[in-house]
PDB file of N, CA and C in Angstrom:
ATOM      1  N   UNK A   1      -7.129 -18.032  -1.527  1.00  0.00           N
ATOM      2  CA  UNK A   1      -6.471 -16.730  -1.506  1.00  0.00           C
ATOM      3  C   UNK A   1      -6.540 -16.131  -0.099  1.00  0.00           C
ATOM      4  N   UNK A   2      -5.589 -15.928   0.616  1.00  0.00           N
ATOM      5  CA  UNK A   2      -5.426 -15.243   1.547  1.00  0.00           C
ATOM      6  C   UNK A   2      -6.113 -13.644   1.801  1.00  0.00           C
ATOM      7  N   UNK A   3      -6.712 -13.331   2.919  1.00  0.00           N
ATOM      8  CA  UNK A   3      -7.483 -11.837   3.029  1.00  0.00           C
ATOM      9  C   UNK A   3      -6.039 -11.063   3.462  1.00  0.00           C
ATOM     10  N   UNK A   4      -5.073 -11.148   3.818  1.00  0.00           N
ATOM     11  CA  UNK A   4      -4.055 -10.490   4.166  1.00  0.00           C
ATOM     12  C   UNK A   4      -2.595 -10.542   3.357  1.00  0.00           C
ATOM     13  N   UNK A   5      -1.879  -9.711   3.027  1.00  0.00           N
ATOM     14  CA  UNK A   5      -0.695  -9.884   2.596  1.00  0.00           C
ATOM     15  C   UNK A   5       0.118  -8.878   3.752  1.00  0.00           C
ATOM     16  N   UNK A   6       1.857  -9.610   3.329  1.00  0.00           N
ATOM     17  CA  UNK A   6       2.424  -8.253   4.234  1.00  0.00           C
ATOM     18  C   UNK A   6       3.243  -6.962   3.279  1.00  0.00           C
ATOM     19  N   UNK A   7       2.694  -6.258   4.165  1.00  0.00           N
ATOM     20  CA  UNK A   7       3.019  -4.803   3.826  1.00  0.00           C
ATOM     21  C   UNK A   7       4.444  -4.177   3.901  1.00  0.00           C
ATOM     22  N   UNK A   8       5.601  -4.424   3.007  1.00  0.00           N
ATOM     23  CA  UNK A   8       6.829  -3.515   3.290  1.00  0.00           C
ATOM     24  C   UNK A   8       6.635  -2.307   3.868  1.00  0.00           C
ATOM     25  N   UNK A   9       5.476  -1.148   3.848  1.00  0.00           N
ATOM     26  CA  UNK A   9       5.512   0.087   4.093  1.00  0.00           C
ATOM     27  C   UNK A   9       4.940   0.129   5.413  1.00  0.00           C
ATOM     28  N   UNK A  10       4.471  -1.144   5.871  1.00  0.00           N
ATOM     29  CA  UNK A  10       3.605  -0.676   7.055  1.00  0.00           C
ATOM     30  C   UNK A  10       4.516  -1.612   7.674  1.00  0.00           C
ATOM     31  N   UNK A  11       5.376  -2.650   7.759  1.00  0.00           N
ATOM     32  CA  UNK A  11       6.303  -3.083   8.365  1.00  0.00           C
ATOM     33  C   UNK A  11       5.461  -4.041   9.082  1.00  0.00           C
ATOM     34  N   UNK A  12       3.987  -5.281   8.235  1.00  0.00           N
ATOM     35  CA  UNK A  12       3.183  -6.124   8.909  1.00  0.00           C
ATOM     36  C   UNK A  12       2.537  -6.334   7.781  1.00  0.00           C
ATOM     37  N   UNK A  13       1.267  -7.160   8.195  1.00  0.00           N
ATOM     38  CA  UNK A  13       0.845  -7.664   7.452  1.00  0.00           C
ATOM     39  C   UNK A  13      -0.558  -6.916   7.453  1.00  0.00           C
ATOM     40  N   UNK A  14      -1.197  -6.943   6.237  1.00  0.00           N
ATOM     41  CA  UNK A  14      -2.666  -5.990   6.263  1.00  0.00           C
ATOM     42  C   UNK A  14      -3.349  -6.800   5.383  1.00  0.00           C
ATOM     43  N   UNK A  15      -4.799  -5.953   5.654  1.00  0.00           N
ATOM     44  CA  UNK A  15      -5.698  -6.940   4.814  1.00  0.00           C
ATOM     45  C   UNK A  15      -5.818  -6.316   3.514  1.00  0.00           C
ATOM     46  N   UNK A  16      -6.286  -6.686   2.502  1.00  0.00           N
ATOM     47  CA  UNK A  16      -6.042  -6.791   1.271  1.00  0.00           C
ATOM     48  C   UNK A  16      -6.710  -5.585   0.823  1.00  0.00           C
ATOM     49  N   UNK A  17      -7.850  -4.748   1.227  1.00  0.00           N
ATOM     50  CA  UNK A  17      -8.645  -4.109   1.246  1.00  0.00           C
ATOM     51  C   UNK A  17      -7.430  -2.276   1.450  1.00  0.00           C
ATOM     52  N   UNK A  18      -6.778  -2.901   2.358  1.00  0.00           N
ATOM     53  CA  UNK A  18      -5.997  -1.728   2.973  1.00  0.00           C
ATOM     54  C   UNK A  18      -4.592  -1.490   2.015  1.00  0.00           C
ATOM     55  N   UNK A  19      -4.227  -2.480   1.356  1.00  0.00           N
ATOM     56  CA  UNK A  19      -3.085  -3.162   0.469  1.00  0.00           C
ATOM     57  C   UNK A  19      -4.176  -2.128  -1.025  1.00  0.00           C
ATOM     58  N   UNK A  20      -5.146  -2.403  -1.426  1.00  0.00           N
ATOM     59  CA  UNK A  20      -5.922  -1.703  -2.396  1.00  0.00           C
ATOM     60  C   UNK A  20      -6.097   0.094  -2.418  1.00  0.00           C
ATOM     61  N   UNK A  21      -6.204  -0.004  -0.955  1.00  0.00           N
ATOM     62  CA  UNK A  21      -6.783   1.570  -1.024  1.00  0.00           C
ATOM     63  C   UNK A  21      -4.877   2.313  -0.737  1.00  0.00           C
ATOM     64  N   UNK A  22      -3.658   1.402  -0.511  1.00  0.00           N
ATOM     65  CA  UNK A  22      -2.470   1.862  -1.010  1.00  0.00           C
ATOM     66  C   UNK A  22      -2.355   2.208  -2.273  1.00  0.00           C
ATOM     67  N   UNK A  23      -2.277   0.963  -3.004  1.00  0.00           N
ATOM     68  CA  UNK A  23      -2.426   1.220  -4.448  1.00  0.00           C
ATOM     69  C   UNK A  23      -2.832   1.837  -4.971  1.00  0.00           C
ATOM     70  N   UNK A  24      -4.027   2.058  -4.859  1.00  0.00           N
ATOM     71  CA  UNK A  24      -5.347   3.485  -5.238  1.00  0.00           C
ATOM     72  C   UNK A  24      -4.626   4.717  -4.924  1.00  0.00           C
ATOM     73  N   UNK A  25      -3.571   5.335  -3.939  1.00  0.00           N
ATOM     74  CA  UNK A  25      -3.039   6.376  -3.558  1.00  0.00           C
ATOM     75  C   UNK A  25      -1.823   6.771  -4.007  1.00  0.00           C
ATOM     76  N   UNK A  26      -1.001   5.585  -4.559  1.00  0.00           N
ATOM     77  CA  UNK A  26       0.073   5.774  -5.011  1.00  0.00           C
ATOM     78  C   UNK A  26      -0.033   6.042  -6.680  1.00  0.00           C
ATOM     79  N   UNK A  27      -0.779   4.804  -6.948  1.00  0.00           N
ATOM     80  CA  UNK A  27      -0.848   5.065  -8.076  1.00  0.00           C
ATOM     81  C   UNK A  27      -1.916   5.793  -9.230  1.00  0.00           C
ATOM     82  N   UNK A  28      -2.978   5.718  -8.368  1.00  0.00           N
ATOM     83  CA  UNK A  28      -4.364   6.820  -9.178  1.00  0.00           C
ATOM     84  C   UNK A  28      -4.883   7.762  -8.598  1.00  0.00           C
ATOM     85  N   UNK A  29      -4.019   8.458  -7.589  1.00  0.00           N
ATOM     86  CA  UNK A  29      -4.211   9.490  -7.130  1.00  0.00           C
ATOM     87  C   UNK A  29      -5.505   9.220  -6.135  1.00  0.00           C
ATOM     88  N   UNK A  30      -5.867   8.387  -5.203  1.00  0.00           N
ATOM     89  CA  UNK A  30      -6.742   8.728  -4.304  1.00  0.00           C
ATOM     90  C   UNK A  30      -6.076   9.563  -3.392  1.00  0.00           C
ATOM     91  N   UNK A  31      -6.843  10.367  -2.244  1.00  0.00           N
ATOM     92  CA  UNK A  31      -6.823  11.008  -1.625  1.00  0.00           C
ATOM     93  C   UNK A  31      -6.194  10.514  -0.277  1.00  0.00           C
ATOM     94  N   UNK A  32      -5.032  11.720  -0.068  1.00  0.00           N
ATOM     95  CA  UNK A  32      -4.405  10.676   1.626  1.00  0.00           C
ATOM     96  C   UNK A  32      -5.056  10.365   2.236  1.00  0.00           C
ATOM     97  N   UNK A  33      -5.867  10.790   3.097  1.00  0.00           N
ATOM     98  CA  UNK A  33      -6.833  10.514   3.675  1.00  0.00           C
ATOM     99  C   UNK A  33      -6.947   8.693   3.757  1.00  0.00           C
ATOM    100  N   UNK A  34      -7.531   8.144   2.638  1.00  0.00           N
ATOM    101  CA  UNK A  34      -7.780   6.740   2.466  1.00  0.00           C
ATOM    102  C   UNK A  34      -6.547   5.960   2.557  1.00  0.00           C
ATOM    103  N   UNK A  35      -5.104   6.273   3.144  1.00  0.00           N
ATOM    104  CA  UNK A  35      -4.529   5.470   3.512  1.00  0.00           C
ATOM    105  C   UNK A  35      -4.158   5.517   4.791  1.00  0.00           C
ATOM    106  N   UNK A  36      -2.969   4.862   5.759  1.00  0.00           N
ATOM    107  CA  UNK A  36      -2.487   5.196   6.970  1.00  0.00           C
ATOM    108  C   UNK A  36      -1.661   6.231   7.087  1.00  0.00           C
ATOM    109  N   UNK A  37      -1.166   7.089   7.794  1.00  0.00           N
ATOM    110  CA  UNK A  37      -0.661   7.968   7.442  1.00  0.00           C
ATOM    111  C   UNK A  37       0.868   7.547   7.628  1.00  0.00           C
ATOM    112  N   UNK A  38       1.304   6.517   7.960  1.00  0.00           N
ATOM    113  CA  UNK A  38       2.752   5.840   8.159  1.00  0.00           C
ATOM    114  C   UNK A  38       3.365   5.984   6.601  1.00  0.00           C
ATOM    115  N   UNK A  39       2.004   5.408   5.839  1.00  0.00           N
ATOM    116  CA  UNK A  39       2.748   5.337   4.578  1.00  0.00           C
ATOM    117  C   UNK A  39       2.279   7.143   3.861  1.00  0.00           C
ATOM    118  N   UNK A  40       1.325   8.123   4.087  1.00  0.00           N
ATOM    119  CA  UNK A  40       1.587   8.873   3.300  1.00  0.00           C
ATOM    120  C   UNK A  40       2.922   9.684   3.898  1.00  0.00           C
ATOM    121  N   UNK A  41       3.474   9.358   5.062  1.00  0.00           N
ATOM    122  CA  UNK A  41       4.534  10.068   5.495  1.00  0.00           C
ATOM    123  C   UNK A  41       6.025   9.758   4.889  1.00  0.00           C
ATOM    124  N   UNK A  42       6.021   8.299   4.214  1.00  0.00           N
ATOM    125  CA  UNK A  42       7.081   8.005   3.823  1.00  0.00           C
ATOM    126  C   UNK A  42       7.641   8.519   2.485  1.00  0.00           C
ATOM    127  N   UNK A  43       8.855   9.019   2.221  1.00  0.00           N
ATOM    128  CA  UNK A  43       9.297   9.343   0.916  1.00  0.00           C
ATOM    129  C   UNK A  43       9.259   8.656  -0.001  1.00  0.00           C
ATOM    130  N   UNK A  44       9.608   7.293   0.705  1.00  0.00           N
ATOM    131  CA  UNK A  44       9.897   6.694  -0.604  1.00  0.00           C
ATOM    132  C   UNK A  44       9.139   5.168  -0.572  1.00  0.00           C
ATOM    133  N   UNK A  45       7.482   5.871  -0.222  1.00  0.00           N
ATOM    134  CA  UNK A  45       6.358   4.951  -0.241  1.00  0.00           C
ATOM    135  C   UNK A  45       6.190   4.375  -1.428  1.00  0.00           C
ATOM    136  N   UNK A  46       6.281   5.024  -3.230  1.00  0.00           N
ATOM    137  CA  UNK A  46       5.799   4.445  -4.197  1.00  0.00           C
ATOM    138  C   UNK A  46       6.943   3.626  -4.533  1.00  0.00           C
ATOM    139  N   UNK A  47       8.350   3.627  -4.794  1.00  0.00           N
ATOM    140  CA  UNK A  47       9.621   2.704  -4.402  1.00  0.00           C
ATOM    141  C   UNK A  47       8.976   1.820  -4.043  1.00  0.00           C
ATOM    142  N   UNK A  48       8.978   1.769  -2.422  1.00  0.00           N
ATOM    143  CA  UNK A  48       9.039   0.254  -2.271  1.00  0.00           C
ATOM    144  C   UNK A  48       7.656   0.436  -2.323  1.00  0.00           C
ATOM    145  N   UNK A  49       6.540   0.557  -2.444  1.00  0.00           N
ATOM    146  CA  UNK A  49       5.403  -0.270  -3.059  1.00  0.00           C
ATOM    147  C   UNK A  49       5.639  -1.042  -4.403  1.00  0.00           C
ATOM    148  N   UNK A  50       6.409  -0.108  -5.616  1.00  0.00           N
ATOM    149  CA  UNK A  50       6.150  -0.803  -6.453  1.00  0.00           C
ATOM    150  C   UNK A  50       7.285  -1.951  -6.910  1.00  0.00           C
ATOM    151  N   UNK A  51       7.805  -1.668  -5.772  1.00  0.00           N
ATOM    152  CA  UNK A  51       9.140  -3.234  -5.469  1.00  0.00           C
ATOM    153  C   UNK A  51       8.437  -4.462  -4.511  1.00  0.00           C
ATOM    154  N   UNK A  52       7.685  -3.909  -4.041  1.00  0.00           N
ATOM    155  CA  UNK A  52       6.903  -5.238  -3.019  1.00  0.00           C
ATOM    156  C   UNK A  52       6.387  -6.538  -4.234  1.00  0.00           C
ATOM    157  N   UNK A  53       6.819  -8.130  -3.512  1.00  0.00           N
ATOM    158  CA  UNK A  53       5.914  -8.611  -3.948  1.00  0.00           C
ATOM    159  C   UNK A  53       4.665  -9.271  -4.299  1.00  0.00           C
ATOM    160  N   UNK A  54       4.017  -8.365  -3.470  1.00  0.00           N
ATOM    161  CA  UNK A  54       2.754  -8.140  -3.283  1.00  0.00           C
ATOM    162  C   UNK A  54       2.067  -6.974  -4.212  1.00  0.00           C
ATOM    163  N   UNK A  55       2.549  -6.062  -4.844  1.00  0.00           N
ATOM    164  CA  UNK A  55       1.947  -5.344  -5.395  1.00  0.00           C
ATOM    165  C   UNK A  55       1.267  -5.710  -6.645  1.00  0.00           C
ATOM    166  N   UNK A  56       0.061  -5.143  -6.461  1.00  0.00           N
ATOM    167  CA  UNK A  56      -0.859  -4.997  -7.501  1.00  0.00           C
ATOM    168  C   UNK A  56      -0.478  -4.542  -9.061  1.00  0.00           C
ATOM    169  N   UNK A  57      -1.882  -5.252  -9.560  1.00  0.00           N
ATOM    170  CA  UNK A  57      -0.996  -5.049 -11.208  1.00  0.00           C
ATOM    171  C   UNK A  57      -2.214  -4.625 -11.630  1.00  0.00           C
ATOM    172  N   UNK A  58      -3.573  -4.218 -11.311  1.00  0.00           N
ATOM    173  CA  UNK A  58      -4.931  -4.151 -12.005  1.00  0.00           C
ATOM    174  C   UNK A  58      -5.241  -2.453 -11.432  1.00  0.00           C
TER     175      UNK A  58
END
């Protein structure tokens, strides 16, 4: 298993850890803070997160 996937929202590839604490923000409400702010700036961050195929399912 690869430590990195790439990121549609960050326009690269990130480590998996950073790919988690997205997920965690989009979808269970963590706090902006715990992501980059590229993606809490984007409108239509949860879109394409939850079109990536890379996104998380747990």
């Amino acid at each position: 298993m690869s430590d990195t996937v790439h990121c549609p929202l960050m326009e690269c590839e990130i480590d998996t850890g950073t790919c988690f604490d997205i997920h965690m923000y989009l979808e269970d409400g963590a706090p902006e803070w715990t992501v980059p702010e590229i993606v809490a700036k984007n409108k239509d961050c949860k879109r394409i997160c939850l079109q990536c195929p890379n996104h998380r399912d747990d």
